[in-house]
N, C-alpha and C. Protein backbone atom coordinates (compact mmCIF):
# COMPACT_ATOMS: atom_id res chain seq x y z
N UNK A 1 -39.92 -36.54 -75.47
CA UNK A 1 -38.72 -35.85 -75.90
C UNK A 1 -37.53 -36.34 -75.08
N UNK A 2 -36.54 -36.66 -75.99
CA UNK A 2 -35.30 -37.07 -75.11
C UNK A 2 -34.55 -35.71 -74.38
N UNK A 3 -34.00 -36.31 -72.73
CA UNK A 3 -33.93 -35.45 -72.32
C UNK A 3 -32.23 -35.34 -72.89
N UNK A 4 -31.69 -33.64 -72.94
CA UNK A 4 -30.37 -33.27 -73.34
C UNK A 4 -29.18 -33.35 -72.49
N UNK A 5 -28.03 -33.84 -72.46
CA UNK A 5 -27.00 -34.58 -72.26
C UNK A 5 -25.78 -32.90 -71.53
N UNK A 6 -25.42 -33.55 -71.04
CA UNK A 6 -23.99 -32.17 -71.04
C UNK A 6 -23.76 -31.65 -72.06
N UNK A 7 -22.92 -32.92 -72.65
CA UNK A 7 -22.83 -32.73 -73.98
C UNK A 7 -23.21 -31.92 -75.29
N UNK A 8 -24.52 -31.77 -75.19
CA UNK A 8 -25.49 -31.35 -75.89
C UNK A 8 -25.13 -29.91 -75.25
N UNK A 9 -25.26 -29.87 -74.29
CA UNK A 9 -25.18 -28.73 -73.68
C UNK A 9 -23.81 -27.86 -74.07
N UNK A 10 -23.05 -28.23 -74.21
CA UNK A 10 -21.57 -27.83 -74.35
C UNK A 10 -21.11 -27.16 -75.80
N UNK A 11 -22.20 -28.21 -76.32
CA UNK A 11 -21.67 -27.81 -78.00
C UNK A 11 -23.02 -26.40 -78.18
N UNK A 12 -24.08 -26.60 -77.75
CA UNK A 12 -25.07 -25.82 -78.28
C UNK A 12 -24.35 -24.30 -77.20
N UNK A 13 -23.79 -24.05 -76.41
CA UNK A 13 -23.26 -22.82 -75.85
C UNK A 13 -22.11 -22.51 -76.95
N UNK A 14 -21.29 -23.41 -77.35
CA UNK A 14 -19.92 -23.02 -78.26
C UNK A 14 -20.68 -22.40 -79.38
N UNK A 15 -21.83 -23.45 -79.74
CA UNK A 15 -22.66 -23.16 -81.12
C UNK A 15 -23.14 -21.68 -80.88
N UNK A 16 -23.95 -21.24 -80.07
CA UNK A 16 -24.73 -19.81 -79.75
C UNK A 16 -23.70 -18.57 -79.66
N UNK A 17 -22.51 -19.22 -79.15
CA UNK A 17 -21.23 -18.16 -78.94
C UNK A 17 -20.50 -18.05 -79.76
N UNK A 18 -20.42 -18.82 -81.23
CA UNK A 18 -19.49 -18.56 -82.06
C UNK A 18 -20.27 -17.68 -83.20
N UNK A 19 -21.53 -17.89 -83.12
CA UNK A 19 -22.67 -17.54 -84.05
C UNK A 19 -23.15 -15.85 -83.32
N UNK A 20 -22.89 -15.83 -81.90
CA UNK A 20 -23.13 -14.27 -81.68
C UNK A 20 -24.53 -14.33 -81.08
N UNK A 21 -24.94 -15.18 -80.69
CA UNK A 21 -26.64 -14.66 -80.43
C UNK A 21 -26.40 -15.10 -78.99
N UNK A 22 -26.02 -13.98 -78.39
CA UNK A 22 -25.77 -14.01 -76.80
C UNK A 22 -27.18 -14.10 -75.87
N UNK A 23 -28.06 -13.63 -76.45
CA UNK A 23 -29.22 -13.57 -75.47
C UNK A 23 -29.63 -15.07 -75.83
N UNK A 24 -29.27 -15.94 -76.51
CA UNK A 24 -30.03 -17.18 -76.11
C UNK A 24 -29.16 -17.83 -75.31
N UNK A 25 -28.00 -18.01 -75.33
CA UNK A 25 -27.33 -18.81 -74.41
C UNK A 25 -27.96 -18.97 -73.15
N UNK A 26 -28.26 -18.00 -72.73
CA UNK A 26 -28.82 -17.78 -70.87
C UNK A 26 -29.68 -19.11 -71.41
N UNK A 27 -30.36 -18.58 -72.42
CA UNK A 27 -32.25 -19.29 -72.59
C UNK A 27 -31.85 -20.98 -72.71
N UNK A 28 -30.65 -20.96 -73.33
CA UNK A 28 -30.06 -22.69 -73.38
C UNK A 28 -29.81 -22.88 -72.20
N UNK A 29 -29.29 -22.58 -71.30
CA UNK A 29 -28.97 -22.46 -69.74
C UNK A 29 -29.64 -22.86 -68.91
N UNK A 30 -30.70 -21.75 -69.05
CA UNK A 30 -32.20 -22.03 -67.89
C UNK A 30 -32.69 -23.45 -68.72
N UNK A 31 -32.78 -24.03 -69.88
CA UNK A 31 -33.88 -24.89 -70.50
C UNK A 31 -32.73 -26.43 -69.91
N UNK A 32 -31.62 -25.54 -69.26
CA UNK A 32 -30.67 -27.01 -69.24
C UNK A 32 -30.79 -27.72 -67.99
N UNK A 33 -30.93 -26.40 -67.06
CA UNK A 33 -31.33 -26.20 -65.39
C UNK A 33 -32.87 -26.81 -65.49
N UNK A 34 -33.49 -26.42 -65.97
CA UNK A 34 -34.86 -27.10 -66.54
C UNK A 34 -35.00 -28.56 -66.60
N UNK A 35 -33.98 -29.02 -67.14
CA UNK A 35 -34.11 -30.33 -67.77
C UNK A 35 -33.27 -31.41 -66.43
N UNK A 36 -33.06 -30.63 -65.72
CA UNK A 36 -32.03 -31.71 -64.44
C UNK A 36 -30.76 -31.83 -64.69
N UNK A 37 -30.08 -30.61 -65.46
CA UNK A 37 -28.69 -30.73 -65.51
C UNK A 37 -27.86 -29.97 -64.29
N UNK A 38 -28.67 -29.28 -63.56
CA UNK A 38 -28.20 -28.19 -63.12
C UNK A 38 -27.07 -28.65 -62.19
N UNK A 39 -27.08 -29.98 -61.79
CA UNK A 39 -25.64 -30.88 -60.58
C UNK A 39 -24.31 -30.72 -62.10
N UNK A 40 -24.19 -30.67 -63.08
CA UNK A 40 -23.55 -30.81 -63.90
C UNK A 40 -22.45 -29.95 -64.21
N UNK A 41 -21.05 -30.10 -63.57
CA UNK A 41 -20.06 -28.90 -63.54
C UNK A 41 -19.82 -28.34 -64.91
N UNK A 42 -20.00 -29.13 -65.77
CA UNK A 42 -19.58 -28.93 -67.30
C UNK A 42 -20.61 -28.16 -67.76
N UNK A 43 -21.77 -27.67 -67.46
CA UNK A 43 -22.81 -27.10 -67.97
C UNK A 43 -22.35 -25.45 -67.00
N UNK A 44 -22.43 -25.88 -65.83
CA UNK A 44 -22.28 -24.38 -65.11
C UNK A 44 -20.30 -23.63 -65.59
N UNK A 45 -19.67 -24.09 -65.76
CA UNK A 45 -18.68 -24.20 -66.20
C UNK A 45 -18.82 -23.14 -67.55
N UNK A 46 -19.34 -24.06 -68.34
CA UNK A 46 -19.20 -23.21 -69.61
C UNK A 46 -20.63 -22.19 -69.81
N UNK A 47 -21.01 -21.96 -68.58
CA UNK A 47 -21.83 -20.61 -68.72
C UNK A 47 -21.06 -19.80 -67.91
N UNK A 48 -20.16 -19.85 -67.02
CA UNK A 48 -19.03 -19.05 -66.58
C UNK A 48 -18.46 -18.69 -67.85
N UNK A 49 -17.92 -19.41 -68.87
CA UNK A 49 -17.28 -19.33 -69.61
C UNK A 49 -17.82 -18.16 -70.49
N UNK A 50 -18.90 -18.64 -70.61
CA UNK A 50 -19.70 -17.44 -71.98
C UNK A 50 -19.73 -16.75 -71.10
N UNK A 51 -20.44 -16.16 -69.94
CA UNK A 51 -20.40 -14.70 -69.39
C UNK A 51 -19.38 -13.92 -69.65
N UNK A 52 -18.36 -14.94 -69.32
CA UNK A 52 -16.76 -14.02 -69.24
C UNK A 52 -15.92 -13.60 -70.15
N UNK A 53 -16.85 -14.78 -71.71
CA UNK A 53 -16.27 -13.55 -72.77
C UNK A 53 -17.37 -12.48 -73.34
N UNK A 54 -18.55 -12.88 -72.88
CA UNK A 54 -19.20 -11.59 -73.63
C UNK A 54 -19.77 -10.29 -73.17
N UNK A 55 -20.33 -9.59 -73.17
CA UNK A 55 -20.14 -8.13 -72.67
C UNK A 55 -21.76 -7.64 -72.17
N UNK A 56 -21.70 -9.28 -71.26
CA UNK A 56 -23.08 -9.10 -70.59
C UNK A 56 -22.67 -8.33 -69.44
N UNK A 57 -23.37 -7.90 -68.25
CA UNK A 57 -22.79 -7.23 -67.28
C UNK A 57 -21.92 -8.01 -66.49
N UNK A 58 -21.34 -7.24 -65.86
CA UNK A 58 -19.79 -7.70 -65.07
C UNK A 58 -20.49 -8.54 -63.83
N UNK A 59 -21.20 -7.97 -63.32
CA UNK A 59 -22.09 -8.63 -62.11
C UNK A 59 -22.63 -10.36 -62.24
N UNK A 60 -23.23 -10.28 -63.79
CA UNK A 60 -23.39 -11.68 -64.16
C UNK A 60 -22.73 -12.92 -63.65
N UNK A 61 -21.52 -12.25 -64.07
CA UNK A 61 -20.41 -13.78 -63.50
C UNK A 61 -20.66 -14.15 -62.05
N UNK A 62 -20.63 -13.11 -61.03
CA UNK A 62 -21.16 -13.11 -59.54
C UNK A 62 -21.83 -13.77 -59.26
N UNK A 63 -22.84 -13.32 -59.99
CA UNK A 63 -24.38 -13.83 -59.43
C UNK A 63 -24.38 -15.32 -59.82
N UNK A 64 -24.08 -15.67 -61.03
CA UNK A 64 -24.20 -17.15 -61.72
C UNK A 64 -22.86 -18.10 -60.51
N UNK A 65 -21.70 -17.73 -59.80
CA UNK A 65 -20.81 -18.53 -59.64
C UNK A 65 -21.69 -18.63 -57.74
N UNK A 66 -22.80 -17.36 -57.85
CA UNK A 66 -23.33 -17.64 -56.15
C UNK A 66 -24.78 -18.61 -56.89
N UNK A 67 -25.17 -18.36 -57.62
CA UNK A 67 -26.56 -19.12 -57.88
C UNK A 67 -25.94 -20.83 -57.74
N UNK A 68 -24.79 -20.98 -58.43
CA UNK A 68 -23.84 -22.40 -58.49
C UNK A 68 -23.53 -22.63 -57.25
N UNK A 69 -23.23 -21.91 -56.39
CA UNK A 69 -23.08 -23.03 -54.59
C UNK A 69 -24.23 -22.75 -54.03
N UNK A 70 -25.37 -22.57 -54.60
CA UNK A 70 -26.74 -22.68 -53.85
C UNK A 70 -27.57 -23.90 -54.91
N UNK A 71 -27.56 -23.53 -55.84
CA UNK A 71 -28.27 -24.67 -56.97
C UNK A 71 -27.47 -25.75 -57.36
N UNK A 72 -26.56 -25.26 -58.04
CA UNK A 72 -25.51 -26.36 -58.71
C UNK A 72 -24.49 -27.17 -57.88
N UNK A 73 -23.72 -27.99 -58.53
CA UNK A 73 -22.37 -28.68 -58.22
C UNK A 73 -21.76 -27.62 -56.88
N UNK A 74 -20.60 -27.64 -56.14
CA UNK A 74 -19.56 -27.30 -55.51
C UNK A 74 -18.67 -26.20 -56.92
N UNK A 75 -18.54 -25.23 -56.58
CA UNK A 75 -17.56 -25.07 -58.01
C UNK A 75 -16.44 -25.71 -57.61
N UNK A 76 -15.66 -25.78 -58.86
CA UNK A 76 -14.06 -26.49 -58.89
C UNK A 76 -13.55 -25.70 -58.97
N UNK A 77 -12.24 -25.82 -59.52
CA UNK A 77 -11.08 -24.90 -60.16
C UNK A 77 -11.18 -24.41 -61.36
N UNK A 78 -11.55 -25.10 -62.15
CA UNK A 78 -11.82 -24.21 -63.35
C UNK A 78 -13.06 -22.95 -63.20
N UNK A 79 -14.08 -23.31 -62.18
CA UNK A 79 -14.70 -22.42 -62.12
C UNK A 79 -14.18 -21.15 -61.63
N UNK A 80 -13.67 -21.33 -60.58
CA UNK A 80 -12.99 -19.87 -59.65
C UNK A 80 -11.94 -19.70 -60.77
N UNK A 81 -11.24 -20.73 -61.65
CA UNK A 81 -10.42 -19.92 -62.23
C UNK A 81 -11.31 -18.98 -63.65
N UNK A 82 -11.98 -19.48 -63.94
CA UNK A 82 -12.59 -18.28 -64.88
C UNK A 82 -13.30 -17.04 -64.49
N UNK A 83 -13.71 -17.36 -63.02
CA UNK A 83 -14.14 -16.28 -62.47
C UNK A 83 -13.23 -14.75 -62.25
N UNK A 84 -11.64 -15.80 -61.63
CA UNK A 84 -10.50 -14.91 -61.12
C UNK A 84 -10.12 -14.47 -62.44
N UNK A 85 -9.96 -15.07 -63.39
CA UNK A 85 -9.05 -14.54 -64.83
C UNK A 85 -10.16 -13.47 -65.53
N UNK A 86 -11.64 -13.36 -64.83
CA UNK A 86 -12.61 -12.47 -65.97
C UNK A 86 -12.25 -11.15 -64.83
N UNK A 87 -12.29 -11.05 -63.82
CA UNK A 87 -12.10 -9.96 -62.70
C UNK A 87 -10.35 -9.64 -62.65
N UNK A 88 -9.54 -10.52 -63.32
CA UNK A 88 -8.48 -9.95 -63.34
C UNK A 88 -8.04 -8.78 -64.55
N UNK A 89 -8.75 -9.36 -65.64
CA UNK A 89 -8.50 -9.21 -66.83
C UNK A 89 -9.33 -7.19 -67.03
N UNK A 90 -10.28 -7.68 -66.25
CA UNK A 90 -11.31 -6.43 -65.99
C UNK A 90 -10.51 -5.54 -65.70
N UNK A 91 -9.92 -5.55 -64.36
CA UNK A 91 -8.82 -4.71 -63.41
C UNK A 91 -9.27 -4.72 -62.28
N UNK A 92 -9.92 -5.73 -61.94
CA UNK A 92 -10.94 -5.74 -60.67
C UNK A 92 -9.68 -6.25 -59.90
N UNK A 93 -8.77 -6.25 -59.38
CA UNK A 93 -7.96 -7.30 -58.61
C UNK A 93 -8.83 -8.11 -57.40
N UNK A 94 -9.42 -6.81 -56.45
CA UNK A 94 -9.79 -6.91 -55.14
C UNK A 94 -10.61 -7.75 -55.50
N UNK A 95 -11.33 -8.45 -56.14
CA UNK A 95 -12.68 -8.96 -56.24
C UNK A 95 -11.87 -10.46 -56.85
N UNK A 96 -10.97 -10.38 -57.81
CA UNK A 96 -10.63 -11.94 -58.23
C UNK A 96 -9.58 -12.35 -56.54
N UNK A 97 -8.69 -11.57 -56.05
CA UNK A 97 -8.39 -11.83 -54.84
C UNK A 97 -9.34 -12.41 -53.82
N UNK A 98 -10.63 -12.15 -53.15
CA UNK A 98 -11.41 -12.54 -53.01
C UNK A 98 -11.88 -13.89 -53.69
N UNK A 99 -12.07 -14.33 -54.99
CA UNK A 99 -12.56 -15.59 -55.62
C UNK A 99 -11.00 -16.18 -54.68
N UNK A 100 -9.79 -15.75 -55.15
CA UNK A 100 -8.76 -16.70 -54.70
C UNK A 100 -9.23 -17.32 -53.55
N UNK A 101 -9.31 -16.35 -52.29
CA UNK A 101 -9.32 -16.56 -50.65
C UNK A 101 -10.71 -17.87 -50.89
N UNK A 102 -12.00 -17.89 -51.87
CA UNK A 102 -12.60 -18.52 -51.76
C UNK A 102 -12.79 -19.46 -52.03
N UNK A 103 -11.60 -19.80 -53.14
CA UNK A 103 -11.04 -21.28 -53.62
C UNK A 103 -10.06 -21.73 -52.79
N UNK A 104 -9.52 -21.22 -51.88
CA UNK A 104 -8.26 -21.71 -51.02
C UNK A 104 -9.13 -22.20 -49.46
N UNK A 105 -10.51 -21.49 -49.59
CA UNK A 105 -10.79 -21.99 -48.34
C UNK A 105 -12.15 -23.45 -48.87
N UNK A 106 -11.61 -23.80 -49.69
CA UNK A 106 -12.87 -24.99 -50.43
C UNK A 106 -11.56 -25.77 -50.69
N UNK A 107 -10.11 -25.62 -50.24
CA UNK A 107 -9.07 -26.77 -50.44
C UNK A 107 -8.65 -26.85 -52.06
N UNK A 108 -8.68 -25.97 -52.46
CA UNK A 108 -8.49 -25.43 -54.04
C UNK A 108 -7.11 -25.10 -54.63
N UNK A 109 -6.77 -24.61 -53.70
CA UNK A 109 -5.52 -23.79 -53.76
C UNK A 109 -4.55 -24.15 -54.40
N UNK A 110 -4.10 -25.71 -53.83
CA UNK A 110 -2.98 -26.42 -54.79
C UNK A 110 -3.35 -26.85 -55.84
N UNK A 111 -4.32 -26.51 -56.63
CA UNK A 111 -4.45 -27.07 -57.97
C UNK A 111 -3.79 -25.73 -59.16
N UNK A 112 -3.63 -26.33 -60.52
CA UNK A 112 -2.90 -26.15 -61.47
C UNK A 112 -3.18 -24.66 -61.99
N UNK A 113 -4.61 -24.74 -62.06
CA UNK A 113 -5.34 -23.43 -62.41
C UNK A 113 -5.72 -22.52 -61.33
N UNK A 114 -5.77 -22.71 -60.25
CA UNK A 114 -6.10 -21.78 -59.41
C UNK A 114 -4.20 -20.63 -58.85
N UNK A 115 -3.23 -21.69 -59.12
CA UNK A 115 -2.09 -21.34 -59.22
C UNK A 115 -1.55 -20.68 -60.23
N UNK A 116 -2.01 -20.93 -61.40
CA UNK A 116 -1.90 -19.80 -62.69
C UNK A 116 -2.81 -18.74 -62.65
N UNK A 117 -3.79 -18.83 -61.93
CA UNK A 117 -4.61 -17.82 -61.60
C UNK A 117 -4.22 -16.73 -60.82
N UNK A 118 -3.28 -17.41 -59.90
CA UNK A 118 -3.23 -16.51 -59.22
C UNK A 118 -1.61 -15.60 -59.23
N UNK A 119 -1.24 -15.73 -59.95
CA UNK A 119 -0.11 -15.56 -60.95
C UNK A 119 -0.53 -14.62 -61.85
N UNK A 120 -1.13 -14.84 -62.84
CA UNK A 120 -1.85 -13.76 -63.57
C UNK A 120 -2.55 -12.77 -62.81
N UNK A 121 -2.56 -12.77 -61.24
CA UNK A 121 -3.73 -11.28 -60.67
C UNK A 121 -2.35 -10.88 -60.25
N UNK A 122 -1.54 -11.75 -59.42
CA UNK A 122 -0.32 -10.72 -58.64
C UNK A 122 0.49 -9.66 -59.85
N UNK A 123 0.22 -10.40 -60.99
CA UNK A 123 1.58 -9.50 -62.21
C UNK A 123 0.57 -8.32 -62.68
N UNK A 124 -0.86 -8.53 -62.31
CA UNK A 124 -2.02 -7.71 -62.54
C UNK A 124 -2.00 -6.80 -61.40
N UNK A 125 -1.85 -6.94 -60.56
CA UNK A 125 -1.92 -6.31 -59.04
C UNK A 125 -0.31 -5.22 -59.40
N UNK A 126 0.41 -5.49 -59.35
CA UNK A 126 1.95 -5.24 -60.20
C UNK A 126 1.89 -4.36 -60.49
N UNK A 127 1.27 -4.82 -62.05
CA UNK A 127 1.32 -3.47 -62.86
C UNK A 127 0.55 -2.34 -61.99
N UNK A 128 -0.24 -2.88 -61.78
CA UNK A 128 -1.21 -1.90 -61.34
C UNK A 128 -0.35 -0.94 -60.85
N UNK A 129 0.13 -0.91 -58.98
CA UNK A 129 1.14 -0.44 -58.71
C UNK A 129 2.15 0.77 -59.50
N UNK A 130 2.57 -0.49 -60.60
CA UNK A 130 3.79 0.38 -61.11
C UNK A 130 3.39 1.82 -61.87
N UNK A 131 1.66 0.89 -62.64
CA UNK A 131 1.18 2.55 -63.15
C UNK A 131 1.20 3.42 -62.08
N UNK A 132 0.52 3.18 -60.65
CA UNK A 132 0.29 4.51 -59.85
C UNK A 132 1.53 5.23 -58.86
N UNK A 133 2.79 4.93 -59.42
CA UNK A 133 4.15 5.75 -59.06
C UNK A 133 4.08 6.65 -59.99
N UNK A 134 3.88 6.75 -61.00
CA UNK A 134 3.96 8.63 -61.69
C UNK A 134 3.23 9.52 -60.86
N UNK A 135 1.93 8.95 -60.64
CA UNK A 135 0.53 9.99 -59.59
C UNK A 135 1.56 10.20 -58.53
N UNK A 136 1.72 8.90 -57.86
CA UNK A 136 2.51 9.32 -56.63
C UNK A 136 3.74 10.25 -56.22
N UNK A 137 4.39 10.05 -57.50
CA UNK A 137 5.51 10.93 -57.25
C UNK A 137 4.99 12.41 -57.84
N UNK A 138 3.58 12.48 -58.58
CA UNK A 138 3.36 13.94 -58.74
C UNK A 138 2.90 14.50 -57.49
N UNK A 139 2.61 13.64 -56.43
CA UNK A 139 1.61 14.29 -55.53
C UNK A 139 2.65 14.56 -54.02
N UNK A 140 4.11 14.32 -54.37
CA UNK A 140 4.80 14.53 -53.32
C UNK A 140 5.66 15.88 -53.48
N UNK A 141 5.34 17.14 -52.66
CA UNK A 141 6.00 17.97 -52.79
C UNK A 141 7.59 17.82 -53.09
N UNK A 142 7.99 18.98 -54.22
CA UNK A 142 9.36 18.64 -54.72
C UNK A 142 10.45 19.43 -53.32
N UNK A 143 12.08 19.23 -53.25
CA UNK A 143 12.47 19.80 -52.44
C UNK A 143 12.30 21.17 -52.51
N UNK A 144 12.51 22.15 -53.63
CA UNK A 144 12.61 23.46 -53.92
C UNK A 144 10.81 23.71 -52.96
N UNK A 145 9.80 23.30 -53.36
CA UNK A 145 8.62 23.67 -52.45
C UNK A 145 8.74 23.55 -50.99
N UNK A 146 9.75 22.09 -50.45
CA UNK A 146 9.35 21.81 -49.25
C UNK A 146 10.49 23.29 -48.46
N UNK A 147 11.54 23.16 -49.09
CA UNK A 147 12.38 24.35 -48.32
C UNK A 147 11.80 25.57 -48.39
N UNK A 148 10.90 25.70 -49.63
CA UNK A 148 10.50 27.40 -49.58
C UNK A 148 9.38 27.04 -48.41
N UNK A 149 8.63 26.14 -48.19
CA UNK A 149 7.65 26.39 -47.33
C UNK A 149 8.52 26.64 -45.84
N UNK A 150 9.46 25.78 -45.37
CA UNK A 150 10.07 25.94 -44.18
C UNK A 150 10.68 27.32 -43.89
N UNK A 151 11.22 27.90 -45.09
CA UNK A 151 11.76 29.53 -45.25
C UNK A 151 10.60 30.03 -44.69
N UNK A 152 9.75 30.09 -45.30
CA UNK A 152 8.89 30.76 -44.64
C UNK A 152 8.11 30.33 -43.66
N UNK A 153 7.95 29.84 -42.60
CA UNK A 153 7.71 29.28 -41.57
C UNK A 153 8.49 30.03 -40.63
N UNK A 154 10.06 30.00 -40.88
CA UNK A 154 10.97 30.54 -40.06
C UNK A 154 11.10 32.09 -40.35
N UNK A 155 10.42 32.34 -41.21
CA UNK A 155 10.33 33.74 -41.41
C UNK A 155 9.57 34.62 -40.49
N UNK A 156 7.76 33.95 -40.05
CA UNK A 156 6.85 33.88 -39.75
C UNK A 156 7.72 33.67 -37.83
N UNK A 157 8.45 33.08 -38.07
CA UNK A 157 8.79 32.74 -36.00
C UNK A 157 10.19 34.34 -35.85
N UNK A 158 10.61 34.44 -37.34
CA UNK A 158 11.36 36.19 -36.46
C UNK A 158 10.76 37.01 -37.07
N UNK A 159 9.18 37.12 -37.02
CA UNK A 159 8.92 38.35 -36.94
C UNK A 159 8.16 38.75 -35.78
């Protein structure tokens, strides 16, 4: 049997993912790791890819981008960047922040995608923020409370 190519590999994940049958992809994956592809960024790459659009567990992506600097290639930039854009997109900030710090310390940093990456978490980080000023300003006593509490404080010292 001829052995299967990246290539092969690339189209049969697009093929499994456009068609919906998510539980085989992994099974194309392992049979690819199987076959001696596993040094192959383009193979680990676009199984980042499928994790991160389908609604396997969130943890998945983790585990597959740590199984990849123990088994596979070095990740690149496209890898940390699909990692950072699936944990941004989530609302995870703290965790694609983290992928950042871990592409910047692998000399990553100045590349194209790890810089749009990290662009898309700060305006993510942002919002975030801007949602939690309503909470905040509900949770700060108004003046009319803070003076009635001091009224009575000083009420409490002349009697």
């Amino acid at each position: 049997m001829k052995r299967p190519t990246a290539q092969v590999a690339l189209s049969a994940f697009r093929t499994l993912q456009k068609i919906g049958l998510k539980g085989q992809v992994l099974g194309v994956f392992q049979s690819l790791v199987d076959a001696g592809l596993e040094r192959d960024i383009r193979v680990w790459n676009a199984a980042l890819g499928y994790v991160s659009t389908s609604r396997i567990n969130p943890s998945s992506i983790d585990e597959l981008i740590g199984d990849m600097q123990w088994f596979g290639p070095k990740p690149n930039a496209e890898s940390f960047s699909i990692v950072i854009r699936f944990h941004t997109s989530a609302g995870r900030v703290s965790q694609a922040r983290y992928y950042i710090e871990q592409a910047e310390i692998l000399g990553l940093g100045n590349s194209e995608l790890i810089r749009d990456s990290i662009k898309e978490t700060n305006r993510a980080a942002t919002s975030e923020m801007i949602d939690l000023i309503p909470a905040l300003l509900r949770s700060i006593p108004t003046q009319n409370t803070a003076s009635q509490g001091s009224s009575n404080s000083q009420q409490k010292k002349d009697s």
